[in-house]
C-alpha atoms as a PDB file:
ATOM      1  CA  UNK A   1       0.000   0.000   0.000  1.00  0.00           C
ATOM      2  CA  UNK A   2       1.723   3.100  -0.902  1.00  0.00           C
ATOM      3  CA  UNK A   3      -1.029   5.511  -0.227  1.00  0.00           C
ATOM      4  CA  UNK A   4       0.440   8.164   1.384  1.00  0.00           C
ATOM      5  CA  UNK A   5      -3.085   9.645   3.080  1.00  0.00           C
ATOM      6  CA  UNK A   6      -4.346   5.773   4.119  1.00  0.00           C
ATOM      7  CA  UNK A   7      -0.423   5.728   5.443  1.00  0.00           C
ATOM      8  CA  UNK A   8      -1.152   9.192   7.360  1.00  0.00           C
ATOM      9  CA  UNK A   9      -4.602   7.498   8.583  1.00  0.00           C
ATOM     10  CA  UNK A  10      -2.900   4.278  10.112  1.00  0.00           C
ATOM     11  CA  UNK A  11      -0.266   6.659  11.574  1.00  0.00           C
ATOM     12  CA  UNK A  12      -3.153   9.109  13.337  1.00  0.00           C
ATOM     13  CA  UNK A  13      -4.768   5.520  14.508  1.00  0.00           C
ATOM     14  CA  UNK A  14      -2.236   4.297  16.655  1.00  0.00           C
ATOM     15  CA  UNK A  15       0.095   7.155  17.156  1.00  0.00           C
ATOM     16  CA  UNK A  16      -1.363   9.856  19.356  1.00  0.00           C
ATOM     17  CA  UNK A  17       1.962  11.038  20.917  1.00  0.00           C
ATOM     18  CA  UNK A  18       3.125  14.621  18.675  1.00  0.00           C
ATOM     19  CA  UNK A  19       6.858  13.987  19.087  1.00  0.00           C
ATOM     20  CA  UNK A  20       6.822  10.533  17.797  1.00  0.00           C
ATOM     21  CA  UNK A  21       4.669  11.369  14.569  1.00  0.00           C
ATOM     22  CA  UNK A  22       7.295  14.507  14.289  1.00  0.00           C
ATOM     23  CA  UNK A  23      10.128  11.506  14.228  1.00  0.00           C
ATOM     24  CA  UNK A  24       8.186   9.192  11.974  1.00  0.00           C
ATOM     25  CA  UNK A  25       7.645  12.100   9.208  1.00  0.00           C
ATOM     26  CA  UNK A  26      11.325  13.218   9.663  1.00  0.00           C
ATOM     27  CA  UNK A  27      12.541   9.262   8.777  1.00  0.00           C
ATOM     28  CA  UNK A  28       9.878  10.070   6.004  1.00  0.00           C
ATOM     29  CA  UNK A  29      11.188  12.882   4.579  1.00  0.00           C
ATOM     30  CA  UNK A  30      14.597  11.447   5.207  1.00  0.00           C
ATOM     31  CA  UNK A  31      13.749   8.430   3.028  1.00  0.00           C
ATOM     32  CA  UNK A  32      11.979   9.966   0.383  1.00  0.00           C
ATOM     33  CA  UNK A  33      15.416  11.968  -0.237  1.00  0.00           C
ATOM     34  CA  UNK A  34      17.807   9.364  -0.398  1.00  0.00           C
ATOM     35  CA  UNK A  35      15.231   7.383  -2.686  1.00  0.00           C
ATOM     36  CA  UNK A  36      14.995   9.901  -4.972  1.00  0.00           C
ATOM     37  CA  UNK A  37      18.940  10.734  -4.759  1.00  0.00           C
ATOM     38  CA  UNK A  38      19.446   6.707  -5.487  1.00  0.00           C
ATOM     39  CA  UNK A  39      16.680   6.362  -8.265  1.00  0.00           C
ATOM     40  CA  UNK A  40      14.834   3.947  -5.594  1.00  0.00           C
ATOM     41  CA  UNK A  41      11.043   4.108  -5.451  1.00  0.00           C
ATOM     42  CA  UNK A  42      10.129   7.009  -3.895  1.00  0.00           C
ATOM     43  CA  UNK A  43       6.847   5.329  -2.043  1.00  0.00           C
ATOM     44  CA  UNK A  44       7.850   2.163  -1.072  1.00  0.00           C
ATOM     45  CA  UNK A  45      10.970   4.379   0.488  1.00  0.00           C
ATOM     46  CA  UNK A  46       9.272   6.684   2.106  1.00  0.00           C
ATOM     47  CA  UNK A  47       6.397   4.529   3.767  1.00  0.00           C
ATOM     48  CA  UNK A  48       8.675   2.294   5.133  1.00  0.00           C
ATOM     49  CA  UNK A  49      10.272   5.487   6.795  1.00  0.00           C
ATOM     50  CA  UNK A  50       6.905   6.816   7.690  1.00  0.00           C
ATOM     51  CA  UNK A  51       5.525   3.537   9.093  1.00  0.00           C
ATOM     52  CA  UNK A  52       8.684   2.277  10.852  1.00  0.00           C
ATOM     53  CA  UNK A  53       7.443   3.253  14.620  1.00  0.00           C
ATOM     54  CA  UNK A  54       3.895   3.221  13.978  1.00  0.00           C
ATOM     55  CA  UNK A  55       2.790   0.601  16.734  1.00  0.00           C
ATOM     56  CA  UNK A  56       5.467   1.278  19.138  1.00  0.00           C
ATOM     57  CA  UNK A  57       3.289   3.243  21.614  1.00  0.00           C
ATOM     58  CA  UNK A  58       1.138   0.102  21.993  1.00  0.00           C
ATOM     59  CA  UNK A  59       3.836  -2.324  22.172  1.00  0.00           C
ATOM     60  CA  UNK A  60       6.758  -0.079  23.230  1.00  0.00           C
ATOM     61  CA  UNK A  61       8.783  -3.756  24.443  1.00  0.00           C
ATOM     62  CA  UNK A  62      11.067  -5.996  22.467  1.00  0.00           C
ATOM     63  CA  UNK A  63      10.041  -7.985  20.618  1.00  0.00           C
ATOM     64  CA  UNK A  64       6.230  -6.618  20.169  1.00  0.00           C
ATOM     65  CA  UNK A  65       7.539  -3.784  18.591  1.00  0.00           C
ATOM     66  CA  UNK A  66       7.653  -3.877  15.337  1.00  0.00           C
ATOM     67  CA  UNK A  67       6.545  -7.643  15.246  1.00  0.00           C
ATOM     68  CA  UNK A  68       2.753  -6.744  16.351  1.00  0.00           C
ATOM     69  CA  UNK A  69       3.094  -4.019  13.452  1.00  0.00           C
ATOM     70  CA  UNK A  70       3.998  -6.258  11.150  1.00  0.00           C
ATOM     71  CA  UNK A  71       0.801  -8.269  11.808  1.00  0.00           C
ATOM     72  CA  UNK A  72      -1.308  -5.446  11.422  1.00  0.00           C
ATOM     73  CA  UNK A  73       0.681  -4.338   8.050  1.00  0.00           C
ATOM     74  CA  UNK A  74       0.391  -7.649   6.801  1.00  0.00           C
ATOM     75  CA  UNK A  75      -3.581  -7.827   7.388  1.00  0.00           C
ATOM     76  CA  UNK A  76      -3.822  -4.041   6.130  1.00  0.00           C
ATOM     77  CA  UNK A  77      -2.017  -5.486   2.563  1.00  0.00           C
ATOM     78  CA  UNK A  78       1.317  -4.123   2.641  1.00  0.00           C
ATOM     79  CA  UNK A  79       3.752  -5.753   0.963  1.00  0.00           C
ATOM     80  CA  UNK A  80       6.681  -8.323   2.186  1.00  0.00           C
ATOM     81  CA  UNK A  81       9.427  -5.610   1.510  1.00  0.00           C
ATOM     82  CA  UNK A  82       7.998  -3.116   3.090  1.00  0.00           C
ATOM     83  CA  UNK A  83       7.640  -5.057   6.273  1.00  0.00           C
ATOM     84  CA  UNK A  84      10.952  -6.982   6.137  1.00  0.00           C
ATOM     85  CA  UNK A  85      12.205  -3.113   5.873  1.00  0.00           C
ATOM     86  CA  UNK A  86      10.417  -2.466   9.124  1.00  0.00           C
ATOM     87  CA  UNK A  87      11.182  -5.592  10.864  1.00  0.00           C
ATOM     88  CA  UNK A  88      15.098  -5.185  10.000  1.00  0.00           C
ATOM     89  CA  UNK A  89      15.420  -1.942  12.027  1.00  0.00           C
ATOM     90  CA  UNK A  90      14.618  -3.726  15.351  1.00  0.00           C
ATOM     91  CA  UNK A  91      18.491  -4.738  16.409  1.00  0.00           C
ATOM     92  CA  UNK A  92      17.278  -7.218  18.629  1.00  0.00           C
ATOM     93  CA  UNK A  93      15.218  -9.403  15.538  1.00  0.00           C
ATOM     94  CA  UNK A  94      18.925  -9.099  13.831  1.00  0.00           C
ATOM     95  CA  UNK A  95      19.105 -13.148  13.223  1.00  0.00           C
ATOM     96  CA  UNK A  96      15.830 -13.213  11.881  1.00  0.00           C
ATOM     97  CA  UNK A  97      15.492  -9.927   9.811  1.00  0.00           C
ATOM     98  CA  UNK A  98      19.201  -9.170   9.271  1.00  0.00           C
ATOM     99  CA  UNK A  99      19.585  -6.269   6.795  1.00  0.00           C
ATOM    100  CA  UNK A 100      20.604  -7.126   3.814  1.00  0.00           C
ATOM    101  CA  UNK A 101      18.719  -4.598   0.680  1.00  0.00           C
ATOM    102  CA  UNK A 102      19.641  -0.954   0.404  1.00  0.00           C
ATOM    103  CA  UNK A 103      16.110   0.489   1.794  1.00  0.00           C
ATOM    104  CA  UNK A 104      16.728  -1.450   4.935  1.00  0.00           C
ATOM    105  CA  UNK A 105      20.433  -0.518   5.280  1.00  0.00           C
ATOM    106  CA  UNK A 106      18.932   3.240   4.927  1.00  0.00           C
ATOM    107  CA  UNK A 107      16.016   2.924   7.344  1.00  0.00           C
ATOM    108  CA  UNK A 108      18.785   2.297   9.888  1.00  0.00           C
ATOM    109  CA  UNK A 109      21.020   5.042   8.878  1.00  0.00           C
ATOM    110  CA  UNK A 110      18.151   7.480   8.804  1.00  0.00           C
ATOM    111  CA  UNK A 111      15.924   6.196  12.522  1.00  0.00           C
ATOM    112  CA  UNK A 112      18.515   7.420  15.210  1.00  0.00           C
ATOM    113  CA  UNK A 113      20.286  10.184  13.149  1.00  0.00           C
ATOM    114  CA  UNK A 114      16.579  11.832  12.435  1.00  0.00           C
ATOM    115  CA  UNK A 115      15.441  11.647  16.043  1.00  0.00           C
ATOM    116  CA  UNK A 116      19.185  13.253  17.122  1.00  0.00           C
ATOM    117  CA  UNK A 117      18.686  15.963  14.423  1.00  0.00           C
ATOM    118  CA  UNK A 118      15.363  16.647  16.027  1.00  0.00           C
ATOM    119  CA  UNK A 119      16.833  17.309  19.641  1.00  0.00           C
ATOM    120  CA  UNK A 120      19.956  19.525  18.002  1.00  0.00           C
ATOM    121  CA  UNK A 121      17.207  21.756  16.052  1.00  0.00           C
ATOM    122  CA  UNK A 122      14.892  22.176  19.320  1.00  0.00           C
ATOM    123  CA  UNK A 123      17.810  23.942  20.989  1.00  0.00           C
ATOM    124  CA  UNK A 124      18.870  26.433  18.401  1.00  0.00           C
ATOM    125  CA  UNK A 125      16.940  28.913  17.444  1.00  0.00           C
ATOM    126  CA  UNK A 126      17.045  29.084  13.605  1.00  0.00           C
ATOM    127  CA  UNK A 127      16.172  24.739  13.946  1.00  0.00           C
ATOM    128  CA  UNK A 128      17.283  22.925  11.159  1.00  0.00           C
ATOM    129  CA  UNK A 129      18.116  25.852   8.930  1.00  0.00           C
ATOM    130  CA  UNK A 130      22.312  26.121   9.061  1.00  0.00           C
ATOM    131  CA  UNK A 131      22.646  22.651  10.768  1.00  0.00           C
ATOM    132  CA  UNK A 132      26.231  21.557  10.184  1.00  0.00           C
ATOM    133  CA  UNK A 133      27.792  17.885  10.371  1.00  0.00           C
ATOM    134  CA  UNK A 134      30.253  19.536  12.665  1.00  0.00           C
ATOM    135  CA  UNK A 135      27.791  21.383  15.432  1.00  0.00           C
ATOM    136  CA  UNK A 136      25.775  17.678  15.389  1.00  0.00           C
ATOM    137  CA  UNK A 137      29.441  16.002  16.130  1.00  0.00           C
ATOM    138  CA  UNK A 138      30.332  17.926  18.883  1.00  0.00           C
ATOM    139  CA  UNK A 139      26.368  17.513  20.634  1.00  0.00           C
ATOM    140  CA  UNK A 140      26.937  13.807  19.806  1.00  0.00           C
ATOM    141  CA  UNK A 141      29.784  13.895  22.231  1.00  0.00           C
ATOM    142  CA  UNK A 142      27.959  15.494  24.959  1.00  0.00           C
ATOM    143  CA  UNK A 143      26.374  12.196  26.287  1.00  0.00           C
ATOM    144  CA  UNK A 144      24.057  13.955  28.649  1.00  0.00           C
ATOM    145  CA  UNK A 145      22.175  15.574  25.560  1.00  0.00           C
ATOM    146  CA  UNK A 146      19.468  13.521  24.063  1.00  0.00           C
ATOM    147  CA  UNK A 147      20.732  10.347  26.140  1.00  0.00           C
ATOM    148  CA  UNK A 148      18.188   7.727  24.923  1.00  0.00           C
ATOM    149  CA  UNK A 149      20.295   8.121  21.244  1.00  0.00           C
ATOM    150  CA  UNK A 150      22.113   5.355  20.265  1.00  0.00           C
ATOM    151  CA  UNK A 151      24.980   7.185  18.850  1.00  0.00           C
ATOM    152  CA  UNK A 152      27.007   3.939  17.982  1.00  0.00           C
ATOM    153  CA  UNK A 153      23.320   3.104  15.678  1.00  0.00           C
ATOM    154  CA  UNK A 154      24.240   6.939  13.881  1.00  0.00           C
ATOM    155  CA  UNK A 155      27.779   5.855  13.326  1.00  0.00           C
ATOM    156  CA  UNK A 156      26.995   1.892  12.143  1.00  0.00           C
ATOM    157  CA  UNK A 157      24.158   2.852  10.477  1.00  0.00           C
ATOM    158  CA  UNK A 158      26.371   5.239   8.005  1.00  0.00           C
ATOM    159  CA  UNK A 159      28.491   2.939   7.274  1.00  0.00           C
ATOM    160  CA  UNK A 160      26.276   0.036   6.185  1.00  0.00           C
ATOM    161  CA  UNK A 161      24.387   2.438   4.294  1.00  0.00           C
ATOM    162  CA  UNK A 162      28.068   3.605   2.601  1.00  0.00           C
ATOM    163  CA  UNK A 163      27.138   6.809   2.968  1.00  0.00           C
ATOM    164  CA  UNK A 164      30.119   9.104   4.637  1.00  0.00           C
ATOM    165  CA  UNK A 165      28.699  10.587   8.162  1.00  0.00           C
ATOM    166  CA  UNK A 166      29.068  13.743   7.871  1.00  0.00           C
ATOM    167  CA  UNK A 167      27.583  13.786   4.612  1.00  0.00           C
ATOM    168  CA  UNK A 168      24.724  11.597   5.982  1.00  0.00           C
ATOM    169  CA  UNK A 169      24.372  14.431   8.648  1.00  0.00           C
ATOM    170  CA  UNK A 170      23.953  17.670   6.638  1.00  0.00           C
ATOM    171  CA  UNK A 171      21.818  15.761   3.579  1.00  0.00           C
ATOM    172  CA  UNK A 172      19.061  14.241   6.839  1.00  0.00           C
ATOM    173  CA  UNK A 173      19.014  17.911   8.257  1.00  0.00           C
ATOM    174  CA  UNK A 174      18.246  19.244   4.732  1.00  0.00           C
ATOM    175  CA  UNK A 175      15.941  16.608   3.904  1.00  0.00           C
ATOM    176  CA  UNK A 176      13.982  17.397   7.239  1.00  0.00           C
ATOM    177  CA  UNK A 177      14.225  21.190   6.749  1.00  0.00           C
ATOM    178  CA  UNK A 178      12.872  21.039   3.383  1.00  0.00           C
ATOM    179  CA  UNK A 179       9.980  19.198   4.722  1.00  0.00           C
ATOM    180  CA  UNK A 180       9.656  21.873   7.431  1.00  0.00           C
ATOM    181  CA  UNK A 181       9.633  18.872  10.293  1.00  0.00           C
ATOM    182  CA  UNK A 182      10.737  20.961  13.256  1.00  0.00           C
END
């Protein structure tokens, strides 16, 4: 299903918490660029970004989330790929959905660096707008800010995806900025 309004209506079903629908359109919009930037489909790219967290505020624990979403995607008609692309982003189903195609390599680069990007832009003033790779390095060192980041995910996930960090960095933080996310 690549319907991006019956996408927005699953999301507005289960998700009723503002930041997390902020992070699942920022993985969107994250995903949509790097789809278009590889000549990947643009849809199936940026639903699987858009749809990644959807059930985790009703099964917040490993391994219910994303498994129970996958049940529901399944029943709702969404296709294997998408879903496999889901599944893969949950470290702990690693054996079972190890990451192997390019969309699930970048769902992992994009999950953690889009959710640190958020925290970084709702501490400056001018947000997203002037972000640079090195002012997101030097927060990423300050452990204390936005603890509950994996930043070892930001780093790993870069380099599966082959993309160089910094790069990764600055084209997320224009990706979300041209989607006016935060």
């Amino acid at each position: 299903m690549l319907d991006r309004n019956k996408n927005l209506q699953l999301v507005d079903e289960f998700v009723k918490s503002d930041s997390l629908k902020r992070h699942m359109l920022a993985v969107e919009a994250a995903m949509r660029a790097y789809a278009e930037r590889l000549g990947e489909d643009i849809e199936v790219w940026g639903t699987v970004g858009l749809l990644h967290d959807f059930d985790y505020e009703r099964w917040p624990n490993a391994p219910d989330h994303p498994l129970q979403g996958s049940v529901i995607l399944r029943e709702r008609g969404y296709s294997e790929e998408i879903i496999r692309a889901i599944l893969s982003h949950a470290d702990y189903l690693s054996d079972q959905y190890q990451r192997q195609s390019r969309l699930e390599h970048g769902l992992y680069a994009c999950d953690e660096l889009c959710g640190f990007l958020t925290a970084c832009a709702m501490v400056r003033p001018q947000r997203l707008e002037g972000l640079t790779a090195s002012s997101v390095r030097k927060k990423l060192k300050n452990l204390s800010f936005a603890a509950a980041v994996h930043r070892e995910d930001i780093t790993s996930g870069a380099d599966a995806f082959g993309v160089d960090l910094d790069q990764h960095i600055e084209f997320c933080a224009a990706a979300m900025h041209t989607a006016k996310i935060v």
